[in-house]
PDB file of N, CA and C in Angstrom:
ATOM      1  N   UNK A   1       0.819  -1.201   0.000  1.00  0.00           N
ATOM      2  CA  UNK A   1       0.000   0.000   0.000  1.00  0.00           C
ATOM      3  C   UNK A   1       0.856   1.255   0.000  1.00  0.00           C
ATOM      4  N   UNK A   2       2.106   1.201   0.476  1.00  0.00           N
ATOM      5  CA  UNK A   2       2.779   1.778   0.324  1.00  0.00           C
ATOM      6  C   UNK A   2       3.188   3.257  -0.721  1.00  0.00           C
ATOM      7  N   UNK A   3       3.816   1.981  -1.550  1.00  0.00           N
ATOM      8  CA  UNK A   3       3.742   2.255  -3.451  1.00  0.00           C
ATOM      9  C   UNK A   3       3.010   2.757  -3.584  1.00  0.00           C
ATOM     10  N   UNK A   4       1.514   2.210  -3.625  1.00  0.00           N
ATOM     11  CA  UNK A   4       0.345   2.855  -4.488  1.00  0.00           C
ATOM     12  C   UNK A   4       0.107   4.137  -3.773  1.00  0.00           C
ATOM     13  N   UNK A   5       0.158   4.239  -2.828  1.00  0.00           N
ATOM     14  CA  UNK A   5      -0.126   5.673  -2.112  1.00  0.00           C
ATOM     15  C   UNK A   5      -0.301   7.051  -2.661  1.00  0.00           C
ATOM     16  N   UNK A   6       0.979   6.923  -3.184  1.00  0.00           N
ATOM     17  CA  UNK A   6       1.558   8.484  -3.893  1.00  0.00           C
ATOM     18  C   UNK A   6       1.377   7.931  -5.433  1.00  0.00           C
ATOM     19  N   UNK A   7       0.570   6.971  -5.893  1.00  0.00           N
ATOM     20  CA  UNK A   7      -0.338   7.220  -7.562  1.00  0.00           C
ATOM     21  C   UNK A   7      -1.191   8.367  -7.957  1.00  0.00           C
ATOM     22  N   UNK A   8      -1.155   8.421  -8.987  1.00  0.00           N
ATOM     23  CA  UNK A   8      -1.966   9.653  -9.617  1.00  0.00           C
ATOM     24  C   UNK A   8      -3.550   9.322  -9.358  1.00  0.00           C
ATOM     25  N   UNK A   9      -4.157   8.194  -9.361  1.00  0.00           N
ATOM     26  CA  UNK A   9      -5.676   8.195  -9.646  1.00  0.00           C
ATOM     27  C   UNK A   9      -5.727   7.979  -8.069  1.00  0.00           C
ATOM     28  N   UNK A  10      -4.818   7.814  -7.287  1.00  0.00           N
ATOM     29  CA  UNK A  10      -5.060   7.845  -5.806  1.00  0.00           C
ATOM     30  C   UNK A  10      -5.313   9.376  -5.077  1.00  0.00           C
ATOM     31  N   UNK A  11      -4.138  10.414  -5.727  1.00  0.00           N
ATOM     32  CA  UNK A  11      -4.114  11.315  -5.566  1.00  0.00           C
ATOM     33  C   UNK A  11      -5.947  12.256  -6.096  1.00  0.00           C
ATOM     34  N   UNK A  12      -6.032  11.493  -7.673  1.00  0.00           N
ATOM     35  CA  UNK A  12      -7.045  12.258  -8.059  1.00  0.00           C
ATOM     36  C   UNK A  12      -8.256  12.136  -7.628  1.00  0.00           C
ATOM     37  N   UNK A  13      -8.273  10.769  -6.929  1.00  0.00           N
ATOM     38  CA  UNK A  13      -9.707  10.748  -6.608  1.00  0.00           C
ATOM     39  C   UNK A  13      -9.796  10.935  -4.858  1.00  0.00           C
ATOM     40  N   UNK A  14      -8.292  11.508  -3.989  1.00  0.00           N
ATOM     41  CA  UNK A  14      -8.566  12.063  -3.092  1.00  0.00           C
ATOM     42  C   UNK A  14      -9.225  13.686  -3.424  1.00  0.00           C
ATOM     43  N   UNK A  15      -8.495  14.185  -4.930  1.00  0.00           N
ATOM     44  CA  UNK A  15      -9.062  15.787  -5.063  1.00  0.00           C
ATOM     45  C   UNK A  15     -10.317  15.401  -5.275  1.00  0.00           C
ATOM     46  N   UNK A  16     -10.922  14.375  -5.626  1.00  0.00           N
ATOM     47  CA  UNK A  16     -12.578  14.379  -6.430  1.00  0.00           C
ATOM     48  C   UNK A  16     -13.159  14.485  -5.103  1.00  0.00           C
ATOM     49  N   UNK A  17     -12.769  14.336  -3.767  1.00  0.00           N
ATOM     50  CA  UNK A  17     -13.546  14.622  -2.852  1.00  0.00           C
ATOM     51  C   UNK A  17     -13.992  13.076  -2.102  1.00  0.00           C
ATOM     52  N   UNK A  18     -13.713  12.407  -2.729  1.00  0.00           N
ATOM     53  CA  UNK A  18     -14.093  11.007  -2.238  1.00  0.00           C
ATOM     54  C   UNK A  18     -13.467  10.825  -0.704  1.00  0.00           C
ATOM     55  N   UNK A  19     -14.666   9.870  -0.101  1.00  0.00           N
ATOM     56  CA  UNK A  19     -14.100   9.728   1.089  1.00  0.00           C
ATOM     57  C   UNK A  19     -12.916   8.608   1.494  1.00  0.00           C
ATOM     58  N   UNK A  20     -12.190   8.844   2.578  1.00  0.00           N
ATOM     59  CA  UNK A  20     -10.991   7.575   2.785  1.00  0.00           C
ATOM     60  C   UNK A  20     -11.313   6.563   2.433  1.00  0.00           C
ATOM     61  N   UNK A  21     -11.964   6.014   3.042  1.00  0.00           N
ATOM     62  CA  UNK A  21     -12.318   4.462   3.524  1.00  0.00           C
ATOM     63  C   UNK A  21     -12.729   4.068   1.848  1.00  0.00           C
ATOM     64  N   UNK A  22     -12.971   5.150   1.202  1.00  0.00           N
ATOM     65  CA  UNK A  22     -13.656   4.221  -0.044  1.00  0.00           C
ATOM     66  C   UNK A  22     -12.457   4.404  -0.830  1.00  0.00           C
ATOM     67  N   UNK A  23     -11.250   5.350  -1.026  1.00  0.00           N
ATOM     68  CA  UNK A  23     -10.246   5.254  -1.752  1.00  0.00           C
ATOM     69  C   UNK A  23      -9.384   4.474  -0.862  1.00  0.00           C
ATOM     70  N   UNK A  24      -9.012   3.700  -0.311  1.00  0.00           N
ATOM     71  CA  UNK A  24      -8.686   2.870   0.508  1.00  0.00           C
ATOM     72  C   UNK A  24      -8.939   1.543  -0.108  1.00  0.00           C
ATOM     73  N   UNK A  25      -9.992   1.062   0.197  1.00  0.00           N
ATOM     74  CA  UNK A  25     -10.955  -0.303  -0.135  1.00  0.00           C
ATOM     75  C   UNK A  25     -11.153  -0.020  -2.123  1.00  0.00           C
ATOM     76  N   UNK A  26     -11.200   0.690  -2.661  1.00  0.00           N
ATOM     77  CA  UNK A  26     -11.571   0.945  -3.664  1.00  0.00           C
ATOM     78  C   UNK A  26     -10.392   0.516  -4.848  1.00  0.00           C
ATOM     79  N   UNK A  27      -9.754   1.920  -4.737  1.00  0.00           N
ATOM     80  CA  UNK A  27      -8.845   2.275  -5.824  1.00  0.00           C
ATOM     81  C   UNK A  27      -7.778   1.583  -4.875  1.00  0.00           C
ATOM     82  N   UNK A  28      -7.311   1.996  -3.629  1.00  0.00           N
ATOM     83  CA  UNK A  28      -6.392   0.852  -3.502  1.00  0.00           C
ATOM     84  C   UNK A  28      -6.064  -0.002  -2.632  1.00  0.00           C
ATOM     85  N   UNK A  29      -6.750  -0.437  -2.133  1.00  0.00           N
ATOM     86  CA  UNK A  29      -6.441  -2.310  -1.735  1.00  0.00           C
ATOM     87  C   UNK A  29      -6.679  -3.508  -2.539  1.00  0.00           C
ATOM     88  N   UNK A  30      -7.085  -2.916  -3.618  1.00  0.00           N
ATOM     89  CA  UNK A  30      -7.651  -3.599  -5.252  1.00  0.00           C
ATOM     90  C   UNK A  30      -6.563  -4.158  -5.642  1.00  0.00           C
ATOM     91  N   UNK A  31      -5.620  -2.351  -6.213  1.00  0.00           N
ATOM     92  CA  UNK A  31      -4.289  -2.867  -7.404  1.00  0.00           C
ATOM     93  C   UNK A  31      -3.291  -3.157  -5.486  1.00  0.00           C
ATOM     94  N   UNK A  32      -3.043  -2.679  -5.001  1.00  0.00           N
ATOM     95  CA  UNK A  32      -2.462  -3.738  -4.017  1.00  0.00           C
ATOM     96  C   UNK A  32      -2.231  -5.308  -3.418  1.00  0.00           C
ATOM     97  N   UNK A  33      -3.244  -5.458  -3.815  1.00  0.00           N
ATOM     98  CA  UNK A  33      -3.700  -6.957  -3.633  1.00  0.00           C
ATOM     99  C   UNK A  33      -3.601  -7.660  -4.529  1.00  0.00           C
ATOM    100  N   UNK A  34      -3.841  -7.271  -5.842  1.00  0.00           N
ATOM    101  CA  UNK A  34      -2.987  -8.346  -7.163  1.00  0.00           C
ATOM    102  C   UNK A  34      -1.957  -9.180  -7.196  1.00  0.00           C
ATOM    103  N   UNK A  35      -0.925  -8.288  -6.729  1.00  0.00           N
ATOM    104  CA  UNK A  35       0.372  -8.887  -7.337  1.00  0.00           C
ATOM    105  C   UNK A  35       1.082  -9.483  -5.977  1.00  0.00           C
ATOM    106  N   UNK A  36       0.074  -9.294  -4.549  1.00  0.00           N
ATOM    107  CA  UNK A  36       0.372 -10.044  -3.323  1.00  0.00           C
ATOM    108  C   UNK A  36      -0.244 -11.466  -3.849  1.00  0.00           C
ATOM    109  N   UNK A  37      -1.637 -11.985  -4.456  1.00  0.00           N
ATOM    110  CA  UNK A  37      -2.266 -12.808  -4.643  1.00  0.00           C
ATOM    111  C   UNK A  37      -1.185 -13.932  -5.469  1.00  0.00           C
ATOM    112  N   UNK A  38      -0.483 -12.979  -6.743  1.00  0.00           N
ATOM    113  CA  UNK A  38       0.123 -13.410  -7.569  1.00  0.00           C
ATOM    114  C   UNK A  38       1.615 -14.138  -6.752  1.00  0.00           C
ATOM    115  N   UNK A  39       2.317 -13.507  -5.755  1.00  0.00           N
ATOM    116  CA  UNK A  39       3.296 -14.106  -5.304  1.00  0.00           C
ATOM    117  C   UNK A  39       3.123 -15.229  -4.290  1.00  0.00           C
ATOM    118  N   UNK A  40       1.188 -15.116  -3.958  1.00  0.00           N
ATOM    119  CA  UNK A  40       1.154 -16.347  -3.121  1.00  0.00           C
ATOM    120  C   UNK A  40       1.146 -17.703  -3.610  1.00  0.00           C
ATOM    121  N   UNK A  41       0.889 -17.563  -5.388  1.00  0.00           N
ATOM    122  CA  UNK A  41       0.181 -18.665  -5.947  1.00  0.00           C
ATOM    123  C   UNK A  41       1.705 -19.324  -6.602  1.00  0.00           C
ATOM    124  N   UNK A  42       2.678 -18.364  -6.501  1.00  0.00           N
ATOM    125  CA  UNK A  42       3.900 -18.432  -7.113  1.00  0.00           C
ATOM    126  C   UNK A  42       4.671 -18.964  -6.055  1.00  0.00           C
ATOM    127  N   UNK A  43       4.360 -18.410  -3.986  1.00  0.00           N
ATOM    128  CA  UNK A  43       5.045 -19.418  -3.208  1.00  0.00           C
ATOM    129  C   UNK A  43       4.776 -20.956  -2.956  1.00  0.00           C
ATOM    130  N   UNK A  44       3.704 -21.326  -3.190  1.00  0.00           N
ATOM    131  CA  UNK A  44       2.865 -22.561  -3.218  1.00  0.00           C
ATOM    132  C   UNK A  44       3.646 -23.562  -3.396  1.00  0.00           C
ATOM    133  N   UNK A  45       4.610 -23.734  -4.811  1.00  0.00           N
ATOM    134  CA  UNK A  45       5.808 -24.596  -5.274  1.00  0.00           C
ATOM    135  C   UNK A  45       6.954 -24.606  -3.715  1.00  0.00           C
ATOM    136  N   UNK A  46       7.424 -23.236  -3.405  1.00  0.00           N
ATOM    137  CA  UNK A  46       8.593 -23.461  -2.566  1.00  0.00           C
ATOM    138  C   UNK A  46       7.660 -23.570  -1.269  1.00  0.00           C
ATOM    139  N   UNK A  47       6.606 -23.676  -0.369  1.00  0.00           N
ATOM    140  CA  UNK A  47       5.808 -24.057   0.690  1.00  0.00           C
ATOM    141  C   UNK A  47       5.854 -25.314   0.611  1.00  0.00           C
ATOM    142  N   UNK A  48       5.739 -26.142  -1.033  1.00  0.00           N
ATOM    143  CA  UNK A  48       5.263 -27.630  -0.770  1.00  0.00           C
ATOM    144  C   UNK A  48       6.986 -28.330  -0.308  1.00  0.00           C
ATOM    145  N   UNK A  49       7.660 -27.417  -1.308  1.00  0.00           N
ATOM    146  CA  UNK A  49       8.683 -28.279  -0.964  1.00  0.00           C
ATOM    147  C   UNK A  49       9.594 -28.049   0.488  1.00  0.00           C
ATOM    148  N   UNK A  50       9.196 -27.177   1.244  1.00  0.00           N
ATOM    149  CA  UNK A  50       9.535 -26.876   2.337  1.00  0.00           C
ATOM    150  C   UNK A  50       9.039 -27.892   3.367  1.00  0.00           C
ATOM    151  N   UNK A  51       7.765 -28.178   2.921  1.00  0.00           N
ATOM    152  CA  UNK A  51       7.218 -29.628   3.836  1.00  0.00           C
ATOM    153  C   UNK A  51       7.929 -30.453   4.036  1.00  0.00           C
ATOM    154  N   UNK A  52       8.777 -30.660   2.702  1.00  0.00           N
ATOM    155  CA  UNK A  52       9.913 -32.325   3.073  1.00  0.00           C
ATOM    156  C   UNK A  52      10.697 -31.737   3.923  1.00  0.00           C
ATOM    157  N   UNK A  53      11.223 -31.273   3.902  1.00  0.00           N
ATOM    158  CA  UNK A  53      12.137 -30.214   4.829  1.00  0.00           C
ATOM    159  C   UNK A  53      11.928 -30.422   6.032  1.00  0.00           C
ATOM    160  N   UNK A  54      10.882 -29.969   6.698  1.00  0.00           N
ATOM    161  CA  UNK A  54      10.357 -29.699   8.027  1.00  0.00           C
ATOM    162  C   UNK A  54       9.603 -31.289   8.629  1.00  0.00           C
ATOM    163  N   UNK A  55       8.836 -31.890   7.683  1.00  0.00           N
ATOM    164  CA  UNK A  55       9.142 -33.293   7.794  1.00  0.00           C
ATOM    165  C   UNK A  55       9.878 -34.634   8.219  1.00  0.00           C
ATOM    166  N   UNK A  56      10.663 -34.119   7.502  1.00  0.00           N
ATOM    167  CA  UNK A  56      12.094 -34.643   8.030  1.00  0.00           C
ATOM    168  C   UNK A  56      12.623 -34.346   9.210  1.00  0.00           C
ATOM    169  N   UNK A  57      12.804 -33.460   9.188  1.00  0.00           N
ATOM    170  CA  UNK A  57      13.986 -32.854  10.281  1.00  0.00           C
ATOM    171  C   UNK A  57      12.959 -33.246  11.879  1.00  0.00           C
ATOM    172  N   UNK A  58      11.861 -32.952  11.657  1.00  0.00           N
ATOM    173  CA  UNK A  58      10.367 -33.380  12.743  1.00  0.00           C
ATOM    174  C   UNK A  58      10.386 -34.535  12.326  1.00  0.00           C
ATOM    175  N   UNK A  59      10.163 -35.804  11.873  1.00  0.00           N
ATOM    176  CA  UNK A  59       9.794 -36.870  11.890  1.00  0.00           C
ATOM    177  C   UNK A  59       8.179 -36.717  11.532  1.00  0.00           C
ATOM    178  N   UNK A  60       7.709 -35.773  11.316  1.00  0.00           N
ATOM    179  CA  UNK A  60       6.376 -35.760  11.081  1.00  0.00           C
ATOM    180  C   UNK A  60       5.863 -36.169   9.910  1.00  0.00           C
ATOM    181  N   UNK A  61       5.265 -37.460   9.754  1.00  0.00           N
ATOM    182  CA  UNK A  61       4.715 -38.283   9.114  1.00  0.00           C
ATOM    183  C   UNK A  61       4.133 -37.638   8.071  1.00  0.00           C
ATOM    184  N   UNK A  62       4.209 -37.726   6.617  1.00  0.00           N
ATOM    185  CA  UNK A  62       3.029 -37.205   5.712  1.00  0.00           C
ATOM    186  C   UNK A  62       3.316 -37.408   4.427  1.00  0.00           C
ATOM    187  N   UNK A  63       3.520 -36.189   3.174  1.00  0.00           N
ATOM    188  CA  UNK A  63       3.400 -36.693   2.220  1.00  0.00           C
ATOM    189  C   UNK A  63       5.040 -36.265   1.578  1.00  0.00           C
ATOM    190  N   UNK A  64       5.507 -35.288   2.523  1.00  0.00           N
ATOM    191  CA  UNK A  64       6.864 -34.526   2.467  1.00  0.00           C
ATOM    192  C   UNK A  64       7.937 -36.213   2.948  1.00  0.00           C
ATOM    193  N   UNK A  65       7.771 -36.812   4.322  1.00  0.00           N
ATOM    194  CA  UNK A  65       8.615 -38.269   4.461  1.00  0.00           C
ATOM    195  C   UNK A  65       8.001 -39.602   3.966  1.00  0.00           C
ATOM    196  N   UNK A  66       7.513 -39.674   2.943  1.00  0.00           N
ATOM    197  CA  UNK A  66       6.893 -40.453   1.845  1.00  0.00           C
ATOM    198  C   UNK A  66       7.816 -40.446   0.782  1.00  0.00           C
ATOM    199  N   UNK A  67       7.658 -39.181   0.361  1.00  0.00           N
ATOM    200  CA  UNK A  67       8.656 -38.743  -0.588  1.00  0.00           C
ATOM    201  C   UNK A  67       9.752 -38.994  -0.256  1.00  0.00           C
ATOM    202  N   UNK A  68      10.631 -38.824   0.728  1.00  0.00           N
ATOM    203  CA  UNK A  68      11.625 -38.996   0.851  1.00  0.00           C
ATOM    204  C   UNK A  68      12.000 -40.627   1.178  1.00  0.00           C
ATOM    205  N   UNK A  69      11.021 -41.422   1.751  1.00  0.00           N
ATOM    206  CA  UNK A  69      11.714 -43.067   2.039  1.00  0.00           C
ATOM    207  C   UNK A  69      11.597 -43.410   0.398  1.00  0.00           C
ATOM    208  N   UNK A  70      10.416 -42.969  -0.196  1.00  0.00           N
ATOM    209  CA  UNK A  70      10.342 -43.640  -2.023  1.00  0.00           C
ATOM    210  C   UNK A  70      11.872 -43.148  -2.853  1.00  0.00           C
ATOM    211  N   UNK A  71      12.464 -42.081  -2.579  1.00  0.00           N
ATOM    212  CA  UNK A  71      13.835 -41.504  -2.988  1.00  0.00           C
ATOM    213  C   UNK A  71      14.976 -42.464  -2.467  1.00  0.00           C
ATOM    214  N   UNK A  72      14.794 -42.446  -1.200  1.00  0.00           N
ATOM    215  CA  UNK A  72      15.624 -43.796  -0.531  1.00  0.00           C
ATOM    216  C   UNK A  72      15.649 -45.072  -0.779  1.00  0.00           C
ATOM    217  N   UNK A  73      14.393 -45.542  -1.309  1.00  0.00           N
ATOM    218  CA  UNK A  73      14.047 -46.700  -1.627  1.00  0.00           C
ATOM    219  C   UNK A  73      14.227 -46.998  -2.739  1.00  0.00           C
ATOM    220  N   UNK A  74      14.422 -45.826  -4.151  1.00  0.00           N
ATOM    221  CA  UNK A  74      14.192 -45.757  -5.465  1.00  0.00           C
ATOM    222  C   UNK A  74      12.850 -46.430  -5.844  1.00  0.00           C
ATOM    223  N   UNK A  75      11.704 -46.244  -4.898  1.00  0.00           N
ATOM    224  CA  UNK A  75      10.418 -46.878  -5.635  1.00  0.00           C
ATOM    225  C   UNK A  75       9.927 -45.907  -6.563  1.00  0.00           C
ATOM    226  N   UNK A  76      10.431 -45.539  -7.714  1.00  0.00           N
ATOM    227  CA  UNK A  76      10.171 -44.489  -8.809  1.00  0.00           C
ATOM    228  C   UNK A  76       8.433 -44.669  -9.174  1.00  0.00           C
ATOM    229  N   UNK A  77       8.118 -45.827  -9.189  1.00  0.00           N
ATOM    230  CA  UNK A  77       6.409 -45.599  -9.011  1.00  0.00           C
ATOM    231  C   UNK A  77       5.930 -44.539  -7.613  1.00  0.00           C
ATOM    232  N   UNK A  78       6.376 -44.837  -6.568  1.00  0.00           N
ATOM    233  CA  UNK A  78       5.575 -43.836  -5.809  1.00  0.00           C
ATOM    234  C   UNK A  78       6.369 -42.960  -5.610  1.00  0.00           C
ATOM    235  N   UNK A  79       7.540 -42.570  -6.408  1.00  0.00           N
ATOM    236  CA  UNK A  79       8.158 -41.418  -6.715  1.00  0.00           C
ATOM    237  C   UNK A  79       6.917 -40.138  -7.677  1.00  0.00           C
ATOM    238  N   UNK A  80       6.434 -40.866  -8.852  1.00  0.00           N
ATOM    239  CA  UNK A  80       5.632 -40.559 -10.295  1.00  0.00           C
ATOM    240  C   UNK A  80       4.263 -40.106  -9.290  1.00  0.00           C
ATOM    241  N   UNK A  81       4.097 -40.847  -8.274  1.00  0.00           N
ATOM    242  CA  UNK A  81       2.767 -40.334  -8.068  1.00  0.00           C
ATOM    243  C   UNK A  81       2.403 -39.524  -6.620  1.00  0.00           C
ATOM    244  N   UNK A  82       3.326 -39.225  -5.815  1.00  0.00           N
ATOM    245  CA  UNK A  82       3.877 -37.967  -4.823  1.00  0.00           C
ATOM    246  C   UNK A  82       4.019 -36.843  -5.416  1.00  0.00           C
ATOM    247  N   UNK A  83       4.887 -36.834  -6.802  1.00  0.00           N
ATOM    248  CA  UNK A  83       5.115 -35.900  -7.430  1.00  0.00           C
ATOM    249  C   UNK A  83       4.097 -34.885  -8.085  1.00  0.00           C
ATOM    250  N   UNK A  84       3.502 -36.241  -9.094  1.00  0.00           N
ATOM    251  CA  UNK A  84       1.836 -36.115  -9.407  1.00  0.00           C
ATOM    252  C   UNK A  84       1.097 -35.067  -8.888  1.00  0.00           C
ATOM    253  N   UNK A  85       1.083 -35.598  -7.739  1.00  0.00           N
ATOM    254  CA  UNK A  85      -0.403 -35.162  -6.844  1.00  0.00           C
ATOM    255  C   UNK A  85      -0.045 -34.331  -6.038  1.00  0.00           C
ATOM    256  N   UNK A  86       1.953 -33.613  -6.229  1.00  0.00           N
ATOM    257  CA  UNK A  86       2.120 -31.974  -6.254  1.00  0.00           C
ATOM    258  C   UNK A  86       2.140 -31.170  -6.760  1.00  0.00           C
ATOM    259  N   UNK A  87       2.333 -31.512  -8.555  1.00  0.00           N
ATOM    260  CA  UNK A  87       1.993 -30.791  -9.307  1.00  0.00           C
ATOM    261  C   UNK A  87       0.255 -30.397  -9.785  1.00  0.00           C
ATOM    262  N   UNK A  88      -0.848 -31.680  -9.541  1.00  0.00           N
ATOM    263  CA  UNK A  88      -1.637 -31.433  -9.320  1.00  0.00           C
ATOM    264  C   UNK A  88      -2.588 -30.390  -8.183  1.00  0.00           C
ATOM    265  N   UNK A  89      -1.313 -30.406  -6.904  1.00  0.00           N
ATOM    266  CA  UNK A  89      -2.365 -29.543  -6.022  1.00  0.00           C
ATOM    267  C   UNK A  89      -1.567 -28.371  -6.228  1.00  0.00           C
ATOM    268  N   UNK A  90      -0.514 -28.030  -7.171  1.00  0.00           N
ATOM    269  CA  UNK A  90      -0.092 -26.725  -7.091  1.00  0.00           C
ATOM    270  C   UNK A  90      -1.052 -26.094  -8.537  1.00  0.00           C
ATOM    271  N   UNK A  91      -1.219 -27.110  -9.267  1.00  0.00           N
ATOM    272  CA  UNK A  91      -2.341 -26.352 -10.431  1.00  0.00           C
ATOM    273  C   UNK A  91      -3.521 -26.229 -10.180  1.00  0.00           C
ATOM    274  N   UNK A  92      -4.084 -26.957  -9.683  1.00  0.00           N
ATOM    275  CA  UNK A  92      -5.685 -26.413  -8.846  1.00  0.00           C
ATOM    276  C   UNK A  92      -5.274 -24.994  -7.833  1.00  0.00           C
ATOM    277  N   UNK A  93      -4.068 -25.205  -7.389  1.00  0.00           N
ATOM    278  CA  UNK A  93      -4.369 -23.910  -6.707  1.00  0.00           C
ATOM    279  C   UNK A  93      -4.284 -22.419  -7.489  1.00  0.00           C
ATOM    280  N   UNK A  94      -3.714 -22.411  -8.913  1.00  0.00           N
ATOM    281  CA  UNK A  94      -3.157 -21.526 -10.073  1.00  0.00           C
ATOM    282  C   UNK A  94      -4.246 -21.269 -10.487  1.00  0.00           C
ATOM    283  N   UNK A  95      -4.913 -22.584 -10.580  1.00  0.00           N
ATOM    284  CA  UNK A  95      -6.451 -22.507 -11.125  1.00  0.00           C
ATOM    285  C   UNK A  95      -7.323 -21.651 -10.608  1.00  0.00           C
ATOM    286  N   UNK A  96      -7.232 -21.597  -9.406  1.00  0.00           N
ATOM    287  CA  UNK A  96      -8.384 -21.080  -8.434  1.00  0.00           C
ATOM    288  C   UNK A  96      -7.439 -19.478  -8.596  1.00  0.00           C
ATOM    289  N   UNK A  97      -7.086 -19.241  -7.898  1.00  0.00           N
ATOM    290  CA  UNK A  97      -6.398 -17.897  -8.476  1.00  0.00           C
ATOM    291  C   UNK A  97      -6.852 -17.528  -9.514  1.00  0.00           C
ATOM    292  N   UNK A  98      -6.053 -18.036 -10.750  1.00  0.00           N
ATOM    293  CA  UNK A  98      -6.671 -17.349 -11.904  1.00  0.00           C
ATOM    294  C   UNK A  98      -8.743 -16.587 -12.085  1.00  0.00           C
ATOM    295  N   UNK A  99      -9.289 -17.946 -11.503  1.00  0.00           N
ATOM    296  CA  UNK A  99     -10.806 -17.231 -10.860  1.00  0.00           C
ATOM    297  C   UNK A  99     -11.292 -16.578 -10.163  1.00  0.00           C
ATOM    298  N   UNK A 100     -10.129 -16.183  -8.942  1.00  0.00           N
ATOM    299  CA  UNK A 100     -10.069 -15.140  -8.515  1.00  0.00           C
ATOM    300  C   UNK A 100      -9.950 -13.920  -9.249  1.00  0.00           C
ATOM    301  N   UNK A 101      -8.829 -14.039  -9.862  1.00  0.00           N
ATOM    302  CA  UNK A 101      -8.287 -12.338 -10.030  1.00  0.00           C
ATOM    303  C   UNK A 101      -9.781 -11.762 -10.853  1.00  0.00           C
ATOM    304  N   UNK A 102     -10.612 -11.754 -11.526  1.00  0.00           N
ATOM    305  CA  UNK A 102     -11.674 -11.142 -12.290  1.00  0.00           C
ATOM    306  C   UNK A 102     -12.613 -10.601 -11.021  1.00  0.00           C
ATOM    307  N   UNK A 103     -12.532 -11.436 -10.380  1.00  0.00           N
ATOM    308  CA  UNK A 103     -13.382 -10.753  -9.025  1.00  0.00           C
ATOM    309  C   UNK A 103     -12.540  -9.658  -8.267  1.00  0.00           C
ATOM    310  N   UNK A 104     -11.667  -9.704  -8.210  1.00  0.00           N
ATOM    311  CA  UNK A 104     -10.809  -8.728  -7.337  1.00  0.00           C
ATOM    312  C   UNK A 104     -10.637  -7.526  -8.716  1.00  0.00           C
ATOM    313  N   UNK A 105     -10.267  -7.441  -9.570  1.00  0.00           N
ATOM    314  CA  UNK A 105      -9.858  -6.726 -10.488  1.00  0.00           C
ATOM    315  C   UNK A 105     -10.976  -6.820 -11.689  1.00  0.00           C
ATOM    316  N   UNK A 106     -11.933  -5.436 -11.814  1.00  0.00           N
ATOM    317  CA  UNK A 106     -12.817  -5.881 -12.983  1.00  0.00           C
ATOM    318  C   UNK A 106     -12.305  -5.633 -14.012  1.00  0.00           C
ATOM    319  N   UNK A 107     -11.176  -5.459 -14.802  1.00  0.00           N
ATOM    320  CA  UNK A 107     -10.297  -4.829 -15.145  1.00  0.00           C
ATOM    321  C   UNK A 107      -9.751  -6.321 -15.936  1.00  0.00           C
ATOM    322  N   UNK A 108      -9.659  -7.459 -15.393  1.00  0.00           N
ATOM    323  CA  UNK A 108      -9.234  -8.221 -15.681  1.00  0.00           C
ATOM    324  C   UNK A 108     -10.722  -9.428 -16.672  1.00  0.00           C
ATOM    325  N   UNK A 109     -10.950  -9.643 -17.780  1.00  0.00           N
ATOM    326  CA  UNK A 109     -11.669 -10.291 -18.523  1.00  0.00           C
ATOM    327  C   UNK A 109     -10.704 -11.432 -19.226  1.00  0.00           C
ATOM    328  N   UNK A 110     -11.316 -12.280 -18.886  1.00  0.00           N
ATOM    329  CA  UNK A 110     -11.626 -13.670 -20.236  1.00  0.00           C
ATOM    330  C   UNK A 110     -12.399 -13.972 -20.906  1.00  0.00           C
ATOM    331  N   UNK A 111     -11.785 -13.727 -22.521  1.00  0.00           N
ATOM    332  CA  UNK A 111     -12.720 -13.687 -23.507  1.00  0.00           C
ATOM    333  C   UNK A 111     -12.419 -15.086 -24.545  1.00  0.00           C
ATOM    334  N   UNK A 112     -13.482 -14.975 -25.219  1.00  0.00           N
ATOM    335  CA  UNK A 112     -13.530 -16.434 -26.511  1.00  0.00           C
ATOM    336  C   UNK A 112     -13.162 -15.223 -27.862  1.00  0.00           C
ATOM    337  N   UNK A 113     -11.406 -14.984 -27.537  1.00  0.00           N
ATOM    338  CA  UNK A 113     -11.059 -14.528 -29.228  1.00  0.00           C
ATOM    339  C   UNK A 113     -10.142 -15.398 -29.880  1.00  0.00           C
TER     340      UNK A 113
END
């Protein structure tokens, strides 16, 4: 919020008379919130793989020390499908994002050209 602060349509639509709270919530916690949304969907990859990490080092049972006894083990089948079903939950989550941003930003359209 920072950044956007000292923008021109921030500035202009404090001269238009508009009240805080609505250039705030409006014009900017809008374009503020984009490109936070965008780096969350972009940490998702280094979060999952931080699990093996913390997994490990904890002994805490899941899908992070799975991965790692199938690496140890070379069971490359349940290597293919750990992997799988991280690249799968990191694209459902890209997915959902992407359906987000049109709601947060009207600004943002998908069209059939």
């Amino acid at each position: 919020m920072v950044t956007i602060a000292n923008e021109d349509y921030i500035s202009l639509a404090d001269m238009r008379g508009l009240r805080p709270r609505r250039i705030f919530l409006q014009y900017g916690l809008r374009n503020a919130l984009l490109p936070q949304i965008t780096a969350l969907g972009l940490a998702l990859g280094f979060i999952v793989s931080g699990i093996i990490l913390v997994e490990f080092i904890f002994r805490y049972p899941g899908i992070g020390s799975l991965l790692f006894k199938a690496i140890s083990a070379f069971d490359y089948f349940l290597i293919y499908g750990v992997v799988f079903i991280l690249i799968v939950g990191i694209a459902l989550s890209t997915l959902v994002l992407d359906f987000i941003y049109p709601l947060l930003d009207p600004r943002i359209r998908y069209s059939k050209h």
